[in-house]
PDB file of N, CA and C in Angstrom:
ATOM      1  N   UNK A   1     -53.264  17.483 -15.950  1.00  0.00           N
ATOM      2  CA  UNK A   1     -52.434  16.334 -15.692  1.00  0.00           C
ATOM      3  C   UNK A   1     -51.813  15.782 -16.988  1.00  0.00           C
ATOM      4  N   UNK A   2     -52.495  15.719 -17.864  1.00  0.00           N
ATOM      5  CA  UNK A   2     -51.873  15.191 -19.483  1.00  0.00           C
ATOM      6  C   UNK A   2     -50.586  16.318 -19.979  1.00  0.00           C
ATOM      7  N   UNK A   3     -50.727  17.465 -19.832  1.00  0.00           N
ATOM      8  CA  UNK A   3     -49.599  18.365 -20.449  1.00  0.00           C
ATOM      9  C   UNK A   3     -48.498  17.927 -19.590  1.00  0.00           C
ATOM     10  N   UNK A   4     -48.735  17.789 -18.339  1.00  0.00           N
ATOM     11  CA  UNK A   4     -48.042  17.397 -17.409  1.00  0.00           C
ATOM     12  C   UNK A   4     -46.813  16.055 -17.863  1.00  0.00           C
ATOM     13  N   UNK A   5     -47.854  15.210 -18.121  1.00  0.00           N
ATOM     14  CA  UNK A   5     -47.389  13.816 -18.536  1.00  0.00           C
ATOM     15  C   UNK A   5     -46.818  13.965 -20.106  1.00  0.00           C
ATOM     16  N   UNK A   6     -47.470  14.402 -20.852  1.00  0.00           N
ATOM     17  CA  UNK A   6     -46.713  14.904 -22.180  1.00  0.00           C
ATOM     18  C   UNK A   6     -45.325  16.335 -21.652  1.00  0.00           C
ATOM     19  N   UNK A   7     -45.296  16.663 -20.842  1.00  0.00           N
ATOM     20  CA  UNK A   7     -43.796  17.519 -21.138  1.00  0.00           C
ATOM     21  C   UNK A   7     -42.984  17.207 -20.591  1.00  0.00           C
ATOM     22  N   UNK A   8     -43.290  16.020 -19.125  1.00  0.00           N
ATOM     23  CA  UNK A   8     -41.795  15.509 -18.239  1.00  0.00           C
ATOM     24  C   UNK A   8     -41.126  14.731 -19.364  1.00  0.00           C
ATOM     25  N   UNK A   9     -41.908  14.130 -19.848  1.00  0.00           N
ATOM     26  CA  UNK A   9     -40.534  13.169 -21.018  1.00  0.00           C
ATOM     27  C   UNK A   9     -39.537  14.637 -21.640  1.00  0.00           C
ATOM     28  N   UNK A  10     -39.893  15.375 -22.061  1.00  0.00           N
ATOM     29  CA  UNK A  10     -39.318  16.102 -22.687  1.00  0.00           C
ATOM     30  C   UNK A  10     -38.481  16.563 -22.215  1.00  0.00           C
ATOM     31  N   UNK A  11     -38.745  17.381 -20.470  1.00  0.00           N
ATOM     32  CA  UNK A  11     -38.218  17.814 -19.941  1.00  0.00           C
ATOM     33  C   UNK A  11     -36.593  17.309 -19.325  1.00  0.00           C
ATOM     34  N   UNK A  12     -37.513  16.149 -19.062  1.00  0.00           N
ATOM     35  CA  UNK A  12     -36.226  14.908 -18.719  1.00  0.00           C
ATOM     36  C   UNK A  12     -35.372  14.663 -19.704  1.00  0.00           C
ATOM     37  N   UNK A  13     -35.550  14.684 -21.151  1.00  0.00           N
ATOM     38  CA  UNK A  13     -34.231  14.584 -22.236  1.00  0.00           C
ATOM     39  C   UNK A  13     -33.644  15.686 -22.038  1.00  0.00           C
ATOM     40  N   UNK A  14     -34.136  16.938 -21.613  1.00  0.00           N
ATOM     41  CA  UNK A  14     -33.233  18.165 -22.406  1.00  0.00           C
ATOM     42  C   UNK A  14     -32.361  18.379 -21.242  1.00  0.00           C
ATOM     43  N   UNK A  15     -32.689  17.827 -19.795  1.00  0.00           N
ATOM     44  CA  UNK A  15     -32.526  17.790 -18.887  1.00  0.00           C
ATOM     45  C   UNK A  15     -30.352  16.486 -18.538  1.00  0.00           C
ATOM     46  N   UNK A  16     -30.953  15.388 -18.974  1.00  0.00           N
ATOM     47  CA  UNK A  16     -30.105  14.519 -19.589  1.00  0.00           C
ATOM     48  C   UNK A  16     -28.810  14.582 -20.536  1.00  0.00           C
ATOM     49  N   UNK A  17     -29.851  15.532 -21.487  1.00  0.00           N
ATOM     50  CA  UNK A  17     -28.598  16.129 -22.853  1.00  0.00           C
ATOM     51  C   UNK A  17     -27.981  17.295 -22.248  1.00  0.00           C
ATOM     52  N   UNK A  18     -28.518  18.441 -21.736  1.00  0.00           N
ATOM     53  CA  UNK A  18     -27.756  19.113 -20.992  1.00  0.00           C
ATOM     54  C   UNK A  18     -26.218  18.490 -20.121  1.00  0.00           C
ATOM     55  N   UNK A  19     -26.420  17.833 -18.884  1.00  0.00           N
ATOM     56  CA  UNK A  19     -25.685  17.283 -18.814  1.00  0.00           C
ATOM     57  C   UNK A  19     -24.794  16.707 -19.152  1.00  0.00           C
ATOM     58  N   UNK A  20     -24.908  15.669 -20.248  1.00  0.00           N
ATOM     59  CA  UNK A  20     -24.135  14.888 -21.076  1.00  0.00           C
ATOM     60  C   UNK A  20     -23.371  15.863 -21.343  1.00  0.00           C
ATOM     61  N   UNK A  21     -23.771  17.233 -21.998  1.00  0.00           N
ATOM     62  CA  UNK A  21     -22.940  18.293 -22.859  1.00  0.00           C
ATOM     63  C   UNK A  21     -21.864  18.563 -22.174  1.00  0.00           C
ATOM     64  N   UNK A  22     -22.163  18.620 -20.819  1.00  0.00           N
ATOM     65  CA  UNK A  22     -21.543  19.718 -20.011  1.00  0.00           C
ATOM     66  C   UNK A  22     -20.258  18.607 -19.296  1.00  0.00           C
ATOM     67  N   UNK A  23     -20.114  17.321 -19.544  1.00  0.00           N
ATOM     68  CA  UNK A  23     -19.910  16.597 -19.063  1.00  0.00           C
ATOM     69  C   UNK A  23     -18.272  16.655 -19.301  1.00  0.00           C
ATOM     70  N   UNK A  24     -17.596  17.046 -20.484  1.00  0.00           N
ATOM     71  CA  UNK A  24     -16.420  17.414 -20.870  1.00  0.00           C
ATOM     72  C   UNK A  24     -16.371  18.656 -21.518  1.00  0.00           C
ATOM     73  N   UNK A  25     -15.333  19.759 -21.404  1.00  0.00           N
ATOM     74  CA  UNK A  25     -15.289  20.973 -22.243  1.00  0.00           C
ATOM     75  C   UNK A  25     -14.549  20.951 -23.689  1.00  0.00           C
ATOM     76  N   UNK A  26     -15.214  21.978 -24.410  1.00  0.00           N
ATOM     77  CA  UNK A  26     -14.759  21.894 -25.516  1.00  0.00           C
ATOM     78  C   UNK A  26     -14.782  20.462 -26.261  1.00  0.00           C
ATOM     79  N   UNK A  27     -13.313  19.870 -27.545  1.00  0.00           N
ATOM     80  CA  UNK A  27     -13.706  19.081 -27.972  1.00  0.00           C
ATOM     81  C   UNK A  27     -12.790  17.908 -27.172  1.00  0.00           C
ATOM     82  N   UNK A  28     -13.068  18.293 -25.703  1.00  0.00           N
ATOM     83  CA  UNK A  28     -12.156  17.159 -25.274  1.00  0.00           C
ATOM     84  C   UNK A  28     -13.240  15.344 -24.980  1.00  0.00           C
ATOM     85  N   UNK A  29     -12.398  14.587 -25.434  1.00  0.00           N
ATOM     86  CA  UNK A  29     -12.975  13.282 -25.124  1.00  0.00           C
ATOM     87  C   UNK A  29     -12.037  11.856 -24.316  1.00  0.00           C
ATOM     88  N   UNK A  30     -12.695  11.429 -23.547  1.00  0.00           N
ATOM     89  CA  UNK A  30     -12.080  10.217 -22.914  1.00  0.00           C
ATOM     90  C   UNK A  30     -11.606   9.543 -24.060  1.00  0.00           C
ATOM     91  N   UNK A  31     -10.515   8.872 -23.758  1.00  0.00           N
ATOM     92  CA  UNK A  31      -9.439   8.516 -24.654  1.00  0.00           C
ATOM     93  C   UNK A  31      -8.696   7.179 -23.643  1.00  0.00           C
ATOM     94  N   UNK A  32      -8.095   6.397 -24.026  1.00  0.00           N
ATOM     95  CA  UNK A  32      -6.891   5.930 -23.352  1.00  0.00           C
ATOM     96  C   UNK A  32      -5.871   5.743 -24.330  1.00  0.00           C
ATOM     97  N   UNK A  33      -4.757   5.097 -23.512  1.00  0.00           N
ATOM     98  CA  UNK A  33      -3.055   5.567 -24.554  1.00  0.00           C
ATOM     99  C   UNK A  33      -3.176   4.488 -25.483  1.00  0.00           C
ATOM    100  N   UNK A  34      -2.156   4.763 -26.665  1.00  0.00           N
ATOM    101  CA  UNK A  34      -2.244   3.543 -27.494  1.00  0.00           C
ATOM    102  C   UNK A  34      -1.144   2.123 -27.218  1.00  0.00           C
ATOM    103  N   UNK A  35      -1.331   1.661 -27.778  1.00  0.00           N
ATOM    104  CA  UNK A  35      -0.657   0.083 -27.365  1.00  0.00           C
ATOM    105  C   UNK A  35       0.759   0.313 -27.296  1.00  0.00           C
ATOM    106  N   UNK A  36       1.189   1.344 -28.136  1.00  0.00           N
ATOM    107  CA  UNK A  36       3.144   1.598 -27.649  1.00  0.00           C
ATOM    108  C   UNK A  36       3.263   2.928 -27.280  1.00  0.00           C
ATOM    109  N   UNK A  37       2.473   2.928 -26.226  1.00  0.00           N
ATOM    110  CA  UNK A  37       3.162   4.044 -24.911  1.00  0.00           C
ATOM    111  C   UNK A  37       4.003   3.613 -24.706  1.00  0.00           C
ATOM    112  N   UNK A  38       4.941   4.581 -24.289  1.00  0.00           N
ATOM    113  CA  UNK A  38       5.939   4.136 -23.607  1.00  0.00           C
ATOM    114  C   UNK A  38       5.665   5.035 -22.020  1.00  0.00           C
ATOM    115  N   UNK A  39       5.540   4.004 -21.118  1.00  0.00           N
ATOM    116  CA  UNK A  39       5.077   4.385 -19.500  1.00  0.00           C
ATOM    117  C   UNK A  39       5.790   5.091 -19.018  1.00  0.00           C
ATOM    118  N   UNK A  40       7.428   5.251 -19.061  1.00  0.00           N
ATOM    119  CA  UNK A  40       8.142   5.190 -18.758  1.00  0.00           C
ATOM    120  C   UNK A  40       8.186   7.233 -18.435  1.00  0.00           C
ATOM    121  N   UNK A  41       7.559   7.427 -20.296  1.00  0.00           N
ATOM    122  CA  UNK A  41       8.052   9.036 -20.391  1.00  0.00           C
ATOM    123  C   UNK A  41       6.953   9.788 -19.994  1.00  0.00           C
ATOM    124  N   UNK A  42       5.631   8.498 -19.806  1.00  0.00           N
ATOM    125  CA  UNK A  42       4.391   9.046 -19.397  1.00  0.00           C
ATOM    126  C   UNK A  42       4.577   9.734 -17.816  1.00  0.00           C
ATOM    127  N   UNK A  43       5.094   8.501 -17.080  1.00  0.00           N
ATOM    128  CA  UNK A  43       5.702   8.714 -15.905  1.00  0.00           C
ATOM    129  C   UNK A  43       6.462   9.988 -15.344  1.00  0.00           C
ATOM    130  N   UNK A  44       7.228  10.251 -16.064  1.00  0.00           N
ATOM    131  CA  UNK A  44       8.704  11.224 -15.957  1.00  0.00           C
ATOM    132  C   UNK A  44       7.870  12.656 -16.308  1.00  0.00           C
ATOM    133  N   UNK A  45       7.062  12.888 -17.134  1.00  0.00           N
ATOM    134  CA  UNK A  45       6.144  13.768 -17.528  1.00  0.00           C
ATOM    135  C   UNK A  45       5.208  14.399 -16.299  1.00  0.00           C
ATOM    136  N   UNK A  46       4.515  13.040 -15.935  1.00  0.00           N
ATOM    137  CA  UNK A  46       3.685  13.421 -14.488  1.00  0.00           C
ATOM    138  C   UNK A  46       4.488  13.764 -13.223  1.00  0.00           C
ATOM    139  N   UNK A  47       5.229  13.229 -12.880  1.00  0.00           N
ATOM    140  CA  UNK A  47       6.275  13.533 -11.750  1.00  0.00           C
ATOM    141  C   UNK A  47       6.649  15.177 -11.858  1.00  0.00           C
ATOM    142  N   UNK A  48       7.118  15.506 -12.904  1.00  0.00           N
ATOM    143  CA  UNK A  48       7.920  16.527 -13.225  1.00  0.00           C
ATOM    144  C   UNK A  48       6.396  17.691 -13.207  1.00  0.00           C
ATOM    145  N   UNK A  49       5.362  17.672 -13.794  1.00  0.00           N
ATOM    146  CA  UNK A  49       4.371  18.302 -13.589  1.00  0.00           C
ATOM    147  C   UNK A  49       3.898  18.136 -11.724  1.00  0.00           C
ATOM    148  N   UNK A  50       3.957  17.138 -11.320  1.00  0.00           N
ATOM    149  CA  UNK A  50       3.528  17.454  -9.825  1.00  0.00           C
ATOM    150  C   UNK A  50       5.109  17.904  -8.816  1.00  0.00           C
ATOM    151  N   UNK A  51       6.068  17.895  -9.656  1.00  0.00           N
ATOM    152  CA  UNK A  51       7.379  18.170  -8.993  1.00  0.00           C
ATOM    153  C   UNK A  51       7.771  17.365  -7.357  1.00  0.00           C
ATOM    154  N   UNK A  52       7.550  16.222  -8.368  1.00  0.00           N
ATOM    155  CA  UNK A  52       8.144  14.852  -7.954  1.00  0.00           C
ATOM    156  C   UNK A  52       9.060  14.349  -8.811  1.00  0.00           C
ATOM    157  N   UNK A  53      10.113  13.480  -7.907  1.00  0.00           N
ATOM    158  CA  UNK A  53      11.209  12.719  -8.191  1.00  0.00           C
ATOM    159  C   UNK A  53      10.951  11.714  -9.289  1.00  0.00           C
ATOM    160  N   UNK A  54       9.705  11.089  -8.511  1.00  0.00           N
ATOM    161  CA  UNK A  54       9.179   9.823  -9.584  1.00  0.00           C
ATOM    162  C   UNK A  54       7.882   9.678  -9.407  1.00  0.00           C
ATOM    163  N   UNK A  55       7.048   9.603  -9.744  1.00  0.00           N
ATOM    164  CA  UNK A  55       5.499   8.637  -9.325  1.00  0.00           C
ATOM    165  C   UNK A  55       5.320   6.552  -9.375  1.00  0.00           C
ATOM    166  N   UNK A  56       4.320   6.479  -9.019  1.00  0.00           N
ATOM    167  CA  UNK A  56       4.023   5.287  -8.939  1.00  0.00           C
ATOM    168  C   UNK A  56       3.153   5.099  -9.527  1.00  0.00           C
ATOM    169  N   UNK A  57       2.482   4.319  -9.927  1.00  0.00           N
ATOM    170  CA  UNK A  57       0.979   3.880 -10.745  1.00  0.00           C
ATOM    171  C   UNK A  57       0.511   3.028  -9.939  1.00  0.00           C
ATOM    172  N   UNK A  58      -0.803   3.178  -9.899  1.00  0.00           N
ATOM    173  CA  UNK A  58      -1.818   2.447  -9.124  1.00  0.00           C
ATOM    174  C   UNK A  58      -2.089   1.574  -9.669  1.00  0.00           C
ATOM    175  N   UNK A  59      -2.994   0.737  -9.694  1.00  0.00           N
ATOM    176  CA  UNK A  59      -3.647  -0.381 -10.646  1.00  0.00           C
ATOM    177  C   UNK A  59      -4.502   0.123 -11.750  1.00  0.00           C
ATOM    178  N   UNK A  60      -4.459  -0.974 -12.794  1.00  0.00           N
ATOM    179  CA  UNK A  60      -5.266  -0.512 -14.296  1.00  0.00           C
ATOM    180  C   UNK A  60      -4.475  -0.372 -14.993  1.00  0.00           C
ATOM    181  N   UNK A  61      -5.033  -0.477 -16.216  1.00  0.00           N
ATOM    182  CA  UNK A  61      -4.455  -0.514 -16.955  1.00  0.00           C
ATOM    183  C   UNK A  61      -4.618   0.678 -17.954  1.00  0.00           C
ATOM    184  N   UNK A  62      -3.785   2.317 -18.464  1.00  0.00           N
ATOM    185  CA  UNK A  62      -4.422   3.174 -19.155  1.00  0.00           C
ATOM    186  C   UNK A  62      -4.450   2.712 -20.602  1.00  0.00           C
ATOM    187  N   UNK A  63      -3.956   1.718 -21.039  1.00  0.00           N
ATOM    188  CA  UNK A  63      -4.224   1.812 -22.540  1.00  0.00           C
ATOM    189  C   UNK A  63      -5.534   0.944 -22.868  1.00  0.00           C
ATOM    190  N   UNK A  64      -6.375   0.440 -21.234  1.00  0.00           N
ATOM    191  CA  UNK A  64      -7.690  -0.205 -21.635  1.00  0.00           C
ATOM    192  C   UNK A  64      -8.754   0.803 -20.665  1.00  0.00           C
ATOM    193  N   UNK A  65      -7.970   1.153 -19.593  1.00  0.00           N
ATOM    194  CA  UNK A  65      -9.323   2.170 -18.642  1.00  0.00           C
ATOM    195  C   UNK A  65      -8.979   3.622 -19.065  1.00  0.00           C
ATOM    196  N   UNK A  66      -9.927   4.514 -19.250  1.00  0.00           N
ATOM    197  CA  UNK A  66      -9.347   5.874 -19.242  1.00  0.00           C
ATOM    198  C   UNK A  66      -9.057   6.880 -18.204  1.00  0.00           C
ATOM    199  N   UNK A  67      -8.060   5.991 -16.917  1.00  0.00           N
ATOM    200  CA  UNK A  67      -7.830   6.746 -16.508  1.00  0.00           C
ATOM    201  C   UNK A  67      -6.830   6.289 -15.786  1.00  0.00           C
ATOM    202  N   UNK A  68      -6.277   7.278 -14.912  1.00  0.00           N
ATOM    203  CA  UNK A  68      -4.423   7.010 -14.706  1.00  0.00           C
ATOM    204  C   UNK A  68      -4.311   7.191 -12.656  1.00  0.00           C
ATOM    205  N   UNK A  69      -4.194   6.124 -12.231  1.00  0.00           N
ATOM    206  CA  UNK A  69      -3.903   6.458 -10.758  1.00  0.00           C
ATOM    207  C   UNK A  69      -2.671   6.453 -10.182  1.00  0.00           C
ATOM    208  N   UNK A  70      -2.656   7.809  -9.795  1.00  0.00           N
ATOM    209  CA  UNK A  70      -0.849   7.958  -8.559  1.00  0.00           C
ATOM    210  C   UNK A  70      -0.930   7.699  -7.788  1.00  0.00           C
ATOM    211  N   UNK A  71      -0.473   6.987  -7.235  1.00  0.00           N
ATOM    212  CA  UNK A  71       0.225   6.729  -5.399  1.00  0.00           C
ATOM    213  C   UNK A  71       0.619   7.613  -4.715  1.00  0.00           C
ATOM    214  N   UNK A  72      -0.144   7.645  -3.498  1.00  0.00           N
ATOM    215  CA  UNK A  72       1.256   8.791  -2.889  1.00  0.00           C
ATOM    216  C   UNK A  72       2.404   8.211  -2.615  1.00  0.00           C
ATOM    217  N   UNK A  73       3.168   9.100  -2.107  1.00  0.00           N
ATOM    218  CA  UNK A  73       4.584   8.622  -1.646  1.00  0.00           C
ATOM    219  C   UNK A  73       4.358   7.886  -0.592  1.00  0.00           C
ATOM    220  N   UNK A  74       5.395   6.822  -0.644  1.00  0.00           N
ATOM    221  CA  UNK A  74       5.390   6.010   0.922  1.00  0.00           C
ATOM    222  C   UNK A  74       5.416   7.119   2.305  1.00  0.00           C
ATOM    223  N   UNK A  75       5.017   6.692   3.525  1.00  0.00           N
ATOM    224  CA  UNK A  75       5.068   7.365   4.081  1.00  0.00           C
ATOM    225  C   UNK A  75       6.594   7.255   4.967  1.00  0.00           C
ATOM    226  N   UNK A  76       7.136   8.393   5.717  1.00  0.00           N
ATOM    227  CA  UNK A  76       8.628   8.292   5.881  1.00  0.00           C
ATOM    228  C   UNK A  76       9.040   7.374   7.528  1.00  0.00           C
ATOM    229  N   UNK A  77      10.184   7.910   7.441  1.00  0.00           N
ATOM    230  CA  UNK A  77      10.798   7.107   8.736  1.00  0.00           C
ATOM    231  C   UNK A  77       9.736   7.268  10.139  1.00  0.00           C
ATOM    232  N   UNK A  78       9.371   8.855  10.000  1.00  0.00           N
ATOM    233  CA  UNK A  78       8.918   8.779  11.007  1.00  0.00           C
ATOM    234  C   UNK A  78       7.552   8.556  11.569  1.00  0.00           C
ATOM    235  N   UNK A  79       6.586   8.280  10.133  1.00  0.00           N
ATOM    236  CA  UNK A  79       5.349   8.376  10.082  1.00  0.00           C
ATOM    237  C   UNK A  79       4.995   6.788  10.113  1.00  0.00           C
ATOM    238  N   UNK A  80       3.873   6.611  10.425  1.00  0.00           N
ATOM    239  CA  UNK A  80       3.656   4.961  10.845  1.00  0.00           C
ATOM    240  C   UNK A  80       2.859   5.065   9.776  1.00  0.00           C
ATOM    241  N   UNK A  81       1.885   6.044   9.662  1.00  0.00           N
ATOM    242  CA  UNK A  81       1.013   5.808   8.129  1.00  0.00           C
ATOM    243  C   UNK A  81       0.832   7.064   7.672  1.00  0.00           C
ATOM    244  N   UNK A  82      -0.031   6.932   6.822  1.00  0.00           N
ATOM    245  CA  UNK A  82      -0.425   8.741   5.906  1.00  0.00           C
ATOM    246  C   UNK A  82      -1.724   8.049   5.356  1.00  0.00           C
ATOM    247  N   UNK A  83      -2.369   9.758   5.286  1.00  0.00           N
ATOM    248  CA  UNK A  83      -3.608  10.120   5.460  1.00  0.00           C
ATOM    249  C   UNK A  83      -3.951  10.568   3.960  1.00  0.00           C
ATOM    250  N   UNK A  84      -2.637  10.939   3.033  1.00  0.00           N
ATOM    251  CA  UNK A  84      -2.911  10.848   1.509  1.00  0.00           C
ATOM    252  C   UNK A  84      -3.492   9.838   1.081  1.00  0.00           C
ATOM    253  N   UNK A  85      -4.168   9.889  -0.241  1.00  0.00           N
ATOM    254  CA  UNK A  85      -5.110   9.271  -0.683  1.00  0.00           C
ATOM    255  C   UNK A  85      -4.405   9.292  -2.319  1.00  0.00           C
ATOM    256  N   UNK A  86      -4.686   7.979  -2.730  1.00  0.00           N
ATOM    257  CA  UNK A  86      -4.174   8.233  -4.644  1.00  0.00           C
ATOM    258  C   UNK A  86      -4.843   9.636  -5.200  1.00  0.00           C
ATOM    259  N   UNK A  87      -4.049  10.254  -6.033  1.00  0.00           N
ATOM    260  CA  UNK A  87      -4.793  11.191  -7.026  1.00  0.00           C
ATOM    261  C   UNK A  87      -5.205  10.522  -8.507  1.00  0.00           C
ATOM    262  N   UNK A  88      -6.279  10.459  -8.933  1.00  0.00           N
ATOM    263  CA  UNK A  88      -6.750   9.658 -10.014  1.00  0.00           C
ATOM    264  C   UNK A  88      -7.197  11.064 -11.243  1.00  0.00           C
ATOM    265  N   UNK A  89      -6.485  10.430 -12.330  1.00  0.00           N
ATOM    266  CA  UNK A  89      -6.277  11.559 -13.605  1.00  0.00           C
ATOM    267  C   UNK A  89      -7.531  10.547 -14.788  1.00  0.00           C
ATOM    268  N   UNK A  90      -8.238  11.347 -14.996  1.00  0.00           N
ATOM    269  CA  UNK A  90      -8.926  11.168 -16.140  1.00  0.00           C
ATOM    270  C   UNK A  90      -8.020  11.389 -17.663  1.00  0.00           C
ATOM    271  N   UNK A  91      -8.118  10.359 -18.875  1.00  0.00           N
ATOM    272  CA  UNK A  91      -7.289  10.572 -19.674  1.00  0.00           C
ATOM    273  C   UNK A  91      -8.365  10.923 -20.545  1.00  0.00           C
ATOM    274  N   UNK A  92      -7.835  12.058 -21.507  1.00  0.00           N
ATOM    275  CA  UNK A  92      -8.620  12.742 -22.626  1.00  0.00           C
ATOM    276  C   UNK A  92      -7.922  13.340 -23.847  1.00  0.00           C
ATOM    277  N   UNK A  93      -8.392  13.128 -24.673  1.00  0.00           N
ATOM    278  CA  UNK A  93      -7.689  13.748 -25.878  1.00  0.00           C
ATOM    279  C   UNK A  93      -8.671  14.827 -26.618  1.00  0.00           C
ATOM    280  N   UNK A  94      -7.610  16.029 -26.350  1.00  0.00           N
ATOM    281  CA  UNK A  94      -8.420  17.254 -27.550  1.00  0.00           C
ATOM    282  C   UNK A  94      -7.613  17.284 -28.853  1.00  0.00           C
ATOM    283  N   UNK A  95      -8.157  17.353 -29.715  1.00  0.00           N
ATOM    284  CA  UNK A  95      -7.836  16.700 -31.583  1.00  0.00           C
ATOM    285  C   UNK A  95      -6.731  15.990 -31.664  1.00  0.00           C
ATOM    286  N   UNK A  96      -5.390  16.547 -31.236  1.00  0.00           N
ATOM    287  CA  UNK A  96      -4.356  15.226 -31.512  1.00  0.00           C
ATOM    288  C   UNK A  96      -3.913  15.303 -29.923  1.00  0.00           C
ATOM    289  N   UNK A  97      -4.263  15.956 -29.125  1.00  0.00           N
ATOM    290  CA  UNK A  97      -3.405  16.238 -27.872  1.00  0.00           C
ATOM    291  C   UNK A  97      -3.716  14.860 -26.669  1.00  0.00           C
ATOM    292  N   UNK A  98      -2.894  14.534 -26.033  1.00  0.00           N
ATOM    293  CA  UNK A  98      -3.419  13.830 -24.902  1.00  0.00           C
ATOM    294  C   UNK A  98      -2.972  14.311 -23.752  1.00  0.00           C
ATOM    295  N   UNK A  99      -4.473  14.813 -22.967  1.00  0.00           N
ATOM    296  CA  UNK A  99      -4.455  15.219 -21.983  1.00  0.00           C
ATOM    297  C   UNK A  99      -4.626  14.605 -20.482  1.00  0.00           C
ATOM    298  N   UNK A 100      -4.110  14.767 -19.683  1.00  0.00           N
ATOM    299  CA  UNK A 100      -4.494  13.750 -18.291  1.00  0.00           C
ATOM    300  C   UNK A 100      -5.279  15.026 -17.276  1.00  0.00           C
ATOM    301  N   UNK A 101      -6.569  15.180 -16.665  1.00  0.00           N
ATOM    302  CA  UNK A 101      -7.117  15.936 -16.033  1.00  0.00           C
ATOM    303  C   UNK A 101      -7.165  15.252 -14.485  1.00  0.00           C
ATOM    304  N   UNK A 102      -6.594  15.949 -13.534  1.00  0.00           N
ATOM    305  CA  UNK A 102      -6.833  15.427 -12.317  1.00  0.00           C
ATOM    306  C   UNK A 102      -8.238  15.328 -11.644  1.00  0.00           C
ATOM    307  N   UNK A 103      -8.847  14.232 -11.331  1.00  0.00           N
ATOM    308  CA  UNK A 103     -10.641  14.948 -10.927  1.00  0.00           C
ATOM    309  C   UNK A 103     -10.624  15.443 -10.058  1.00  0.00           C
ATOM    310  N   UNK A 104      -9.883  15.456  -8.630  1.00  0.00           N
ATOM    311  CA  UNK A 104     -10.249  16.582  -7.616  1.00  0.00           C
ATOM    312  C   UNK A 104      -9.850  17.766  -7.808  1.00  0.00           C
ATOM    313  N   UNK A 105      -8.591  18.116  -8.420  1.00  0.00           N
ATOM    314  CA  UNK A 105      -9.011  19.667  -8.560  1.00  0.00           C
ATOM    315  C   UNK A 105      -8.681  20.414 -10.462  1.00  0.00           C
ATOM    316  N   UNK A 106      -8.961  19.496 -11.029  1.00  0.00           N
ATOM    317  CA  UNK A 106      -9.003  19.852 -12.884  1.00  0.00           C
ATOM    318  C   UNK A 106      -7.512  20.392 -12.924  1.00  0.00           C
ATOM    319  N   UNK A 107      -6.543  19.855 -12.520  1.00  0.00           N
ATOM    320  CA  UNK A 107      -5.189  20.394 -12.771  1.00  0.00           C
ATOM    321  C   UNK A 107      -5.136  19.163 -14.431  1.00  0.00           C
ATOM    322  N   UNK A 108      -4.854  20.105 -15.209  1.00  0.00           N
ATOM    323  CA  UNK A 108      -4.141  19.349 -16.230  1.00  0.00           C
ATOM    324  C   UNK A 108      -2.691  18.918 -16.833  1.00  0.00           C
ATOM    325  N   UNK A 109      -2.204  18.149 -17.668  1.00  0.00           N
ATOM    326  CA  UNK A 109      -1.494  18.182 -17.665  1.00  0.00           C
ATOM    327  C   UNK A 109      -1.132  17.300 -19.102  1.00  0.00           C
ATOM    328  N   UNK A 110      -0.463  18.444 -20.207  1.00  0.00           N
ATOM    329  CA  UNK A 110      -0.557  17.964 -21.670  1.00  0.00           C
ATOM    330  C   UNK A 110       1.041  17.010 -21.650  1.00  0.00           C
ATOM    331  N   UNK A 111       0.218  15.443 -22.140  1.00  0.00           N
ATOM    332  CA  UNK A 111       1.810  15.129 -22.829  1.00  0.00           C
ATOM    333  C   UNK A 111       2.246  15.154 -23.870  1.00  0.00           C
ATOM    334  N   UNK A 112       3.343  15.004 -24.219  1.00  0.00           N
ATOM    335  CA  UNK A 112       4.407  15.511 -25.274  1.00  0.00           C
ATOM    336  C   UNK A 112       4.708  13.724 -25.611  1.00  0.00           C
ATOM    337  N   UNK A 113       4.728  13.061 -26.579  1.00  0.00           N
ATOM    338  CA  UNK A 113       4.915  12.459 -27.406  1.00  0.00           C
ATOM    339  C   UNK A 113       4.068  10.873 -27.715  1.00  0.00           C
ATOM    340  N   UNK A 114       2.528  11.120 -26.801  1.00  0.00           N
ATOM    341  CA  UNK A 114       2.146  10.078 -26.152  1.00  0.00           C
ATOM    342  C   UNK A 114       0.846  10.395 -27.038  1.00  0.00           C
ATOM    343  N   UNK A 115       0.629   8.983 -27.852  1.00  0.00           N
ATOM    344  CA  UNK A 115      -0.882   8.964 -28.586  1.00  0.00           C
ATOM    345  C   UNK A 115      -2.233   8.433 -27.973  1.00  0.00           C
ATOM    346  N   UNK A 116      -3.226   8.855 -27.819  1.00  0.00           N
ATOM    347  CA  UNK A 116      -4.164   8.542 -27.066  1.00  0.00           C
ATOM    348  C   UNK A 116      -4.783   7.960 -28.386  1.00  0.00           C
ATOM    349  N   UNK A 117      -5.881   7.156 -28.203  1.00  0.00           N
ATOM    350  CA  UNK A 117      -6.880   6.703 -28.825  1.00  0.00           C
ATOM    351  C   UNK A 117      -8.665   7.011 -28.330  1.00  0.00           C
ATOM    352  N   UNK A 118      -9.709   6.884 -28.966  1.00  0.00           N
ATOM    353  CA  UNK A 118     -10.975   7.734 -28.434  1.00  0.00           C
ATOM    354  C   UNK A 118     -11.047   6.150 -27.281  1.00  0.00           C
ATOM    355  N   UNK A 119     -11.345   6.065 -25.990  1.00  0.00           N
ATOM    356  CA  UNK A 119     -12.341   4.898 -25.257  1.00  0.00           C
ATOM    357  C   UNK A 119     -13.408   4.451 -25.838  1.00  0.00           C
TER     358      UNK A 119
END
């Protein structure tokens, strides 16, 4: 019973740190944008990667949460509602890059002139 009790602690850190490790790849880290984003090209960037016209932003704020929510599209003339759900992008930066990772299916998507900072 004592080896027992002396190796779960152990077990349980390596158990913990594992995880943690595995938690982002490579040297990517949660990040959000810096104070002069400009939304605008952040926007035009994501649209054009999901090959949309425009997107919408959900609530939050990315240059304080690290992470970025789309709207779906309204739903149309003929639909009374829709069954889409926001897609929510985790923001991350690998060494100078800022990356937005979608969490349901890890679609990424690198922007071009937009500085992230570490969260």
């Amino acid at each position: 019973m004592r080896t027992f009790l002396k190796a779960f602690p152990c077990a349980a850190l390596a158990m913990t740190m594992a995880s943690a490790c595995a938690s982002l790849g490579g040297g990517e880290r949660y990040a959000v944008f810096a104070e002069d984003t400009d939304m605008d090209s952040v926007k035009a960037q994501l649209a054009s990667a999901l090959g949309r016209a425009s997107v919408t932003l959900g609530e939050g704020d990315p240059r304080d949460v690290p992470q970025l929510v789309v709207l779906p599209p309204p739903p149309g003339p003929m639909e009374s509602r829709s069954t889409v759900v926001p897609m929510v992008f985790d923001i991350k930066r690998d060494g100078d890059a800022c990356i937005l990772s979608r969490r349901d299916d890890g679609m990424t998507v690198s922007l071009e002139g937009v500085t992230c900072k570490p969260a």
